[in-house]
Protein backbone atom coordinates (compact mmCIF):
# COMPACT_ATOMS: atom_id res chain seq x y z
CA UNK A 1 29.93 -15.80 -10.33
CA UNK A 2 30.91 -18.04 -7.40
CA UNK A 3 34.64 -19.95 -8.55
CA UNK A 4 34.61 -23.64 -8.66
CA UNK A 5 36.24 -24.91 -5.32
CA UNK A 6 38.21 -28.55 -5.61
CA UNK A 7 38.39 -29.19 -2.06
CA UNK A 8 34.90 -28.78 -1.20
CA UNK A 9 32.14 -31.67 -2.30
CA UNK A 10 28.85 -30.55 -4.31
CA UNK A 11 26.16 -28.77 -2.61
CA UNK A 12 23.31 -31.42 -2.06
CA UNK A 13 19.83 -31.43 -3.13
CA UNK A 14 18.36 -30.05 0.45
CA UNK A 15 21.00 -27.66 1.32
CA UNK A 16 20.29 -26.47 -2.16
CA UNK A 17 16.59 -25.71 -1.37
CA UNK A 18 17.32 -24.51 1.97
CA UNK A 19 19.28 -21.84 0.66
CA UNK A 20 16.55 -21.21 -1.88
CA UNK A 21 13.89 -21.10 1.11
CA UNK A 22 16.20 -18.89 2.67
CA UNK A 23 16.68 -15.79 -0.22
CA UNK A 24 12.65 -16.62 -0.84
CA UNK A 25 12.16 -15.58 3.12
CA UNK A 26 14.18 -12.69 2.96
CA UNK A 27 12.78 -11.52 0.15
CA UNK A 28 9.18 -12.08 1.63
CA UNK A 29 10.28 -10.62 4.53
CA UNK A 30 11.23 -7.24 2.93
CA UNK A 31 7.94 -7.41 0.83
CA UNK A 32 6.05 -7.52 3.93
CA UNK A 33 7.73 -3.96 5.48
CA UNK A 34 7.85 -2.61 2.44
CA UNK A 35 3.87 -2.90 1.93
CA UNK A 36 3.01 -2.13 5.45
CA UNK A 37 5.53 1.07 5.07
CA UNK A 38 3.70 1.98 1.65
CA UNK A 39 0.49 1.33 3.28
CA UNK A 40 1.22 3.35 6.21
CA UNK A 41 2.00 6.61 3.79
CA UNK A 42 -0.95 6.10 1.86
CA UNK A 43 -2.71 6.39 5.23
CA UNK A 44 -0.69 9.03 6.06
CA UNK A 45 -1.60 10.94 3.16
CA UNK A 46 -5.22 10.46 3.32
CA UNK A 47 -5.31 11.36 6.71
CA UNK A 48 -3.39 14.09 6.02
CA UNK A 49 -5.71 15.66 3.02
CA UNK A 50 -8.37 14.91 4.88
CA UNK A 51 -7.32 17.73 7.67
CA UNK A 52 -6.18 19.88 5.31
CA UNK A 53 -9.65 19.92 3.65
CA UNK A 54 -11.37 20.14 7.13
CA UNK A 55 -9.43 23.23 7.63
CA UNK A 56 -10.62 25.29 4.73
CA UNK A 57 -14.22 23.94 5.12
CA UNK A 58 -14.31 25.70 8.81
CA UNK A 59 -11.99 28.83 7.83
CA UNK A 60 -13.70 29.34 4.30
CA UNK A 61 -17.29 28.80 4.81
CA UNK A 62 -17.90 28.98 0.99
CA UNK A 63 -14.94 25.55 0.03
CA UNK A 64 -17.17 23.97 3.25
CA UNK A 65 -20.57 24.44 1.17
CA UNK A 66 -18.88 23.27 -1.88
CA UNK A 67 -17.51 20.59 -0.51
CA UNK A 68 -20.67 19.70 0.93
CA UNK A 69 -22.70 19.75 -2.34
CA UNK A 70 -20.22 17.86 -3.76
CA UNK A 71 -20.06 15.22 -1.70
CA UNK A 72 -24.11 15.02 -1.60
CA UNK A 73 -24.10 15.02 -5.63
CA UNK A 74 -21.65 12.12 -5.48
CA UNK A 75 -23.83 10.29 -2.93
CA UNK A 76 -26.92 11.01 -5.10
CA UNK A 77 -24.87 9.49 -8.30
CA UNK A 78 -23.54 6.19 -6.43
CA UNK A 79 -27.16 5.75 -4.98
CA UNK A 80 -28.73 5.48 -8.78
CA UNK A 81 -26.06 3.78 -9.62
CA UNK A 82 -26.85 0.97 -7.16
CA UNK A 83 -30.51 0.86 -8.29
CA UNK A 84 -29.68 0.14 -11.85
CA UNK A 85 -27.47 -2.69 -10.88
């Protein structure tokens, strides 16, 4: 907790929402790179699974037909989905 100081007068009204404007900007600030960096690993990630799933499908011929009727059974489910909507 900041001491009381005799010699210096009160902090005014405006440089008392200056330096309010000032933490709320930093603090914005880090949001902003902080959300961009977690949205960057999330990217990161997906991209990243993504490969690694493309690689089995082509070495393992079997995960690539699995993968493949999955994907085509999910399609088939979202599709009747959107008709009953």
């Amino acid at each position: 907790m900041a001491q009381f100081d005799p010699h210096r007068p009160p902090m005014s009204l405006s440089e008392s929402e200056e330096l309010l404007k000032g933490r709320n900007a930093d603090a914005e600030l880090f949001g902003f790179w902080f959300g961009l960096a977690k949205g960057v690993g999330k990217f990161l990630l997906v991209v990243a699974a993504i490969a690694a799933i493309t690689y089995l499908c082509i070495s393992v011929p079997v995960i690539g037909w699995a993968v493949a009727a999955a994907v085509l059974i999910y399609a088939i489910v979202e599709i009747s989905k959107a008709g009953k909507k």
